[in-house]
C-alpha atoms as a PDB file:
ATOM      1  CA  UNK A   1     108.296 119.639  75.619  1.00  0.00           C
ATOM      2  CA  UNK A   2     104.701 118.118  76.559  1.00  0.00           C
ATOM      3  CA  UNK A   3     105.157 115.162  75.155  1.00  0.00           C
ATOM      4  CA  UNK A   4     108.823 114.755  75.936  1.00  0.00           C
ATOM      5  CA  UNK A   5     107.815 114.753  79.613  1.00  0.00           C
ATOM      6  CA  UNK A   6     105.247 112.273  79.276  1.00  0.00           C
ATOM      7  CA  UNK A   7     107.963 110.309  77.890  1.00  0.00           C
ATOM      8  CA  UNK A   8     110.767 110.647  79.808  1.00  0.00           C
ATOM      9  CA  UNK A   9     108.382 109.827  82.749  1.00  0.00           C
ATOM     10  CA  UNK A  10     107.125 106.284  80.946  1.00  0.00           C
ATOM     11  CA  UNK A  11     110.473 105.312  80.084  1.00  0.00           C
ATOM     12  CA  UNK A  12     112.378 105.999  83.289  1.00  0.00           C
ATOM     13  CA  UNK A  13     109.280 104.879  85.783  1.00  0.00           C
ATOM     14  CA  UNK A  14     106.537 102.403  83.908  1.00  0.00           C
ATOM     15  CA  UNK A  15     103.965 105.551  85.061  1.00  0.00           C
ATOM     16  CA  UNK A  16     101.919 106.744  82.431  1.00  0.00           C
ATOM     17  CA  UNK A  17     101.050 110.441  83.045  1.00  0.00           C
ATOM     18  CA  UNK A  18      98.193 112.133  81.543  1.00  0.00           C
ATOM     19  CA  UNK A  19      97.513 115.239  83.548  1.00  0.00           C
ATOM     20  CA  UNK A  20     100.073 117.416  84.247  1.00  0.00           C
ATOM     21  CA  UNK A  21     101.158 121.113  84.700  1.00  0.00           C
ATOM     22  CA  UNK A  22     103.245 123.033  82.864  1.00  0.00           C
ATOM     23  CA  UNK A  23     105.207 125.835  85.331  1.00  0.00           C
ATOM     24  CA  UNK A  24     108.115 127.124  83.072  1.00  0.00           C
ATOM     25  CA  UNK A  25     111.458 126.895  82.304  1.00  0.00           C
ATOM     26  CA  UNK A  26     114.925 126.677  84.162  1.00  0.00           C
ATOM     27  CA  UNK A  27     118.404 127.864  82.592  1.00  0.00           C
ATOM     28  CA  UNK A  28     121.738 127.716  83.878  1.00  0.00           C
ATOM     29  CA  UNK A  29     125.573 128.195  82.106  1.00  0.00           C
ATOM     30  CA  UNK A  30     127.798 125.401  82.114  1.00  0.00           C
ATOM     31  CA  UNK A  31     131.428 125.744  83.724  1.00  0.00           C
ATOM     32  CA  UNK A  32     132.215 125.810  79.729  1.00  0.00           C
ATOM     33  CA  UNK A  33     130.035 128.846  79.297  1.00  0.00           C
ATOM     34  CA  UNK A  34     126.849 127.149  77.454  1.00  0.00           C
ATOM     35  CA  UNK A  35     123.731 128.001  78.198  1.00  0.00           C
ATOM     36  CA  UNK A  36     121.588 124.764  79.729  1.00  0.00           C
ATOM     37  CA  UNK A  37     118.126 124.124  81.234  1.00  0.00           C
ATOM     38  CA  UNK A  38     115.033 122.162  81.478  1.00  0.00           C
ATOM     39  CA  UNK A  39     111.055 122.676  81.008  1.00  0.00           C
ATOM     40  CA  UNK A  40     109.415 121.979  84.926  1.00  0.00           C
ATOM     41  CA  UNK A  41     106.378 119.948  85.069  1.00  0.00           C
ATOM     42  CA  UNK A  42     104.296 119.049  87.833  1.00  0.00           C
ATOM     43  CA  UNK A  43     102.173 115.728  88.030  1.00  0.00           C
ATOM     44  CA  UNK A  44     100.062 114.985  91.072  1.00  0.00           C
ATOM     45  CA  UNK A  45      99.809 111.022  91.576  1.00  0.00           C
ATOM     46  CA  UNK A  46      96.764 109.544  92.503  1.00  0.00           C
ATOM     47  CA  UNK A  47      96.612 108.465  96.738  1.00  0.00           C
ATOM     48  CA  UNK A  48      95.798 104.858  95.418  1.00  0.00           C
ATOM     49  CA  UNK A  49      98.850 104.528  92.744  1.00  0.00           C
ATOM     50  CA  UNK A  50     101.066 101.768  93.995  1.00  0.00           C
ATOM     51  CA  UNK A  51     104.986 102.576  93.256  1.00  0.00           C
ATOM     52  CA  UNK A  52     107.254 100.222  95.016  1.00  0.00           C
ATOM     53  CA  UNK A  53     110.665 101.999  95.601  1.00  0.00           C
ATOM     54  CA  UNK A  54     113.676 102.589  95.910  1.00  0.00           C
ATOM     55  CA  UNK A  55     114.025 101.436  92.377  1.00  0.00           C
ATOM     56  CA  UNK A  56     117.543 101.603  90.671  1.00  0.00           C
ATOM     57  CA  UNK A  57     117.819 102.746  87.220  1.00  0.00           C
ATOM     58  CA  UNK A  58     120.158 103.480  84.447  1.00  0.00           C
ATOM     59  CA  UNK A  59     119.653 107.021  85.474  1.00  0.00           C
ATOM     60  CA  UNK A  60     120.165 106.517  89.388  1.00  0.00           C
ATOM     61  CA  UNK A  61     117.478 105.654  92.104  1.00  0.00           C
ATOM     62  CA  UNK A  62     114.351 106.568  91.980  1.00  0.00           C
ATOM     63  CA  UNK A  63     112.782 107.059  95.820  1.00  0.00           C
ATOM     64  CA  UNK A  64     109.402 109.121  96.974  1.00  0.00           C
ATOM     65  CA  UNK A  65     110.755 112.208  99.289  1.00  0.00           C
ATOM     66  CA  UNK A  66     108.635 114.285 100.997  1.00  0.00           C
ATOM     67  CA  UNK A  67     108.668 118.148 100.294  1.00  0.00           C
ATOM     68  CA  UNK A  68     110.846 118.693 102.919  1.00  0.00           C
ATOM     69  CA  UNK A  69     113.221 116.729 103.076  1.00  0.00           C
ATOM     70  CA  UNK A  70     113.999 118.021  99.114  1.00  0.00           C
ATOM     71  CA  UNK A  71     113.931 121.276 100.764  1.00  0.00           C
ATOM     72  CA  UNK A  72     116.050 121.060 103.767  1.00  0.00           C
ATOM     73  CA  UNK A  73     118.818 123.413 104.029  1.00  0.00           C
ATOM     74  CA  UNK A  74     121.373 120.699 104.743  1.00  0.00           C
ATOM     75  CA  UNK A  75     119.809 118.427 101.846  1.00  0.00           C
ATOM     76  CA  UNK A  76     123.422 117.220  99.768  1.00  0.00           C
ATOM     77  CA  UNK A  77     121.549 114.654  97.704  1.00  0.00           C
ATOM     78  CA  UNK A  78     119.453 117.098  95.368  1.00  0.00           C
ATOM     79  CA  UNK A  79     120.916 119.944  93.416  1.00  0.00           C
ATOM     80  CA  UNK A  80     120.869 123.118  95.432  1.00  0.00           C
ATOM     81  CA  UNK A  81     118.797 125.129  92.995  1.00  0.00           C
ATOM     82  CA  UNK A  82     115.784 123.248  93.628  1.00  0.00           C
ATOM     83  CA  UNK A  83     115.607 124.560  96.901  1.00  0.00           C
ATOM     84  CA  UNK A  84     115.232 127.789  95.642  1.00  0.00           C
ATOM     85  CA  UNK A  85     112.737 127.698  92.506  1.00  0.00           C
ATOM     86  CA  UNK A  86     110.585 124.539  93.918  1.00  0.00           C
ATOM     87  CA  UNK A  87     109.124 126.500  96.370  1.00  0.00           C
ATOM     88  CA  UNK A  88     107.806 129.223  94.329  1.00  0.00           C
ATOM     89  CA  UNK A  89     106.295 126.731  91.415  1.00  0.00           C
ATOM     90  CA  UNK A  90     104.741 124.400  94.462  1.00  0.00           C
ATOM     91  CA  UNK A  91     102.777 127.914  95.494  1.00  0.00           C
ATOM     92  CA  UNK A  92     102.097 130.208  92.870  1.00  0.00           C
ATOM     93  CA  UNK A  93      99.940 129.457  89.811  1.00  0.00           C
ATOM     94  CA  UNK A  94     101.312 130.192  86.384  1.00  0.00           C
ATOM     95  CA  UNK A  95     104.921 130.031  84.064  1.00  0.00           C
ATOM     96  CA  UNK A  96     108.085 131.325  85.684  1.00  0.00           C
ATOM     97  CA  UNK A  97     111.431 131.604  83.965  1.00  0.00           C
ATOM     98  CA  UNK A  98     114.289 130.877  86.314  1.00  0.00           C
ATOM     99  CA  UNK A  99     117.542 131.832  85.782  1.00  0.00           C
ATOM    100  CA  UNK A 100     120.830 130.376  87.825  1.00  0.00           C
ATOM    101  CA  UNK A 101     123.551 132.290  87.460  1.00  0.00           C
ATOM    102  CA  UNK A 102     126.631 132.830  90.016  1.00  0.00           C
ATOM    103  CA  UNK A 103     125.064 130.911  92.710  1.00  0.00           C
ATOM    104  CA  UNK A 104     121.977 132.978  92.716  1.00  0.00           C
ATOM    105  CA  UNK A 105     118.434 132.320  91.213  1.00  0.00           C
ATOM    106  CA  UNK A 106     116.212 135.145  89.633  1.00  0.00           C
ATOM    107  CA  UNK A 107     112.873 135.043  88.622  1.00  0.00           C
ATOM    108  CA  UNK A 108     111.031 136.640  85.747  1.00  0.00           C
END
């Protein structure tokens, strides 16, 4: 998963990332019943790196946002678990194991 981030980061943005953090994992079933999720990293960019945006992609736009305006209640352009595990993985230090399940979120 390491090295599938720092992958998936170069391809989709040009950024090469060398330091990052490693905060768990996310799951969620499908409307067909599978199981999904993905690994969380977080990667603080240095003040001086210069990343003009918006930038379309094959993947969508990419676009700096601030922390709350990801987390604003009436936020439609993110999806709406973020707003509940982001939080937690912004402030506490360690691996969490999320879990999104009938509209809810648990932690373990």
């Amino acid at each position: 998963p390491d090295m599938s981030a720092q992958r998936e980061v170069f391809e989709e943005t040009g950024i090469e990332v060398e330091s990052f953090f490693s905060k768990g994992t996310v799951t969620w079933e499908t409307p067909e019943g599978e199981l999904d999720g993905i690994y969380v990293f977080l990667y603080m960019a240095d003040k001086d790196l210069i990343y003009e945006t918006p930038k379309k992609t094959r993947e969508g736009i990419l676009d700096w946002k601030s922390i709350d305006w990801i987390l604003h209640p009436l936020n439609l352009g993110i999806a709406e678990m973020v707003s509940q595990y982001l939080p937690v993985l912004l402030k506490k230090e360690g691996n969490y194991t999320f879990t999104y399940k009938n509209g809810q979120m648990h932690r373990s």
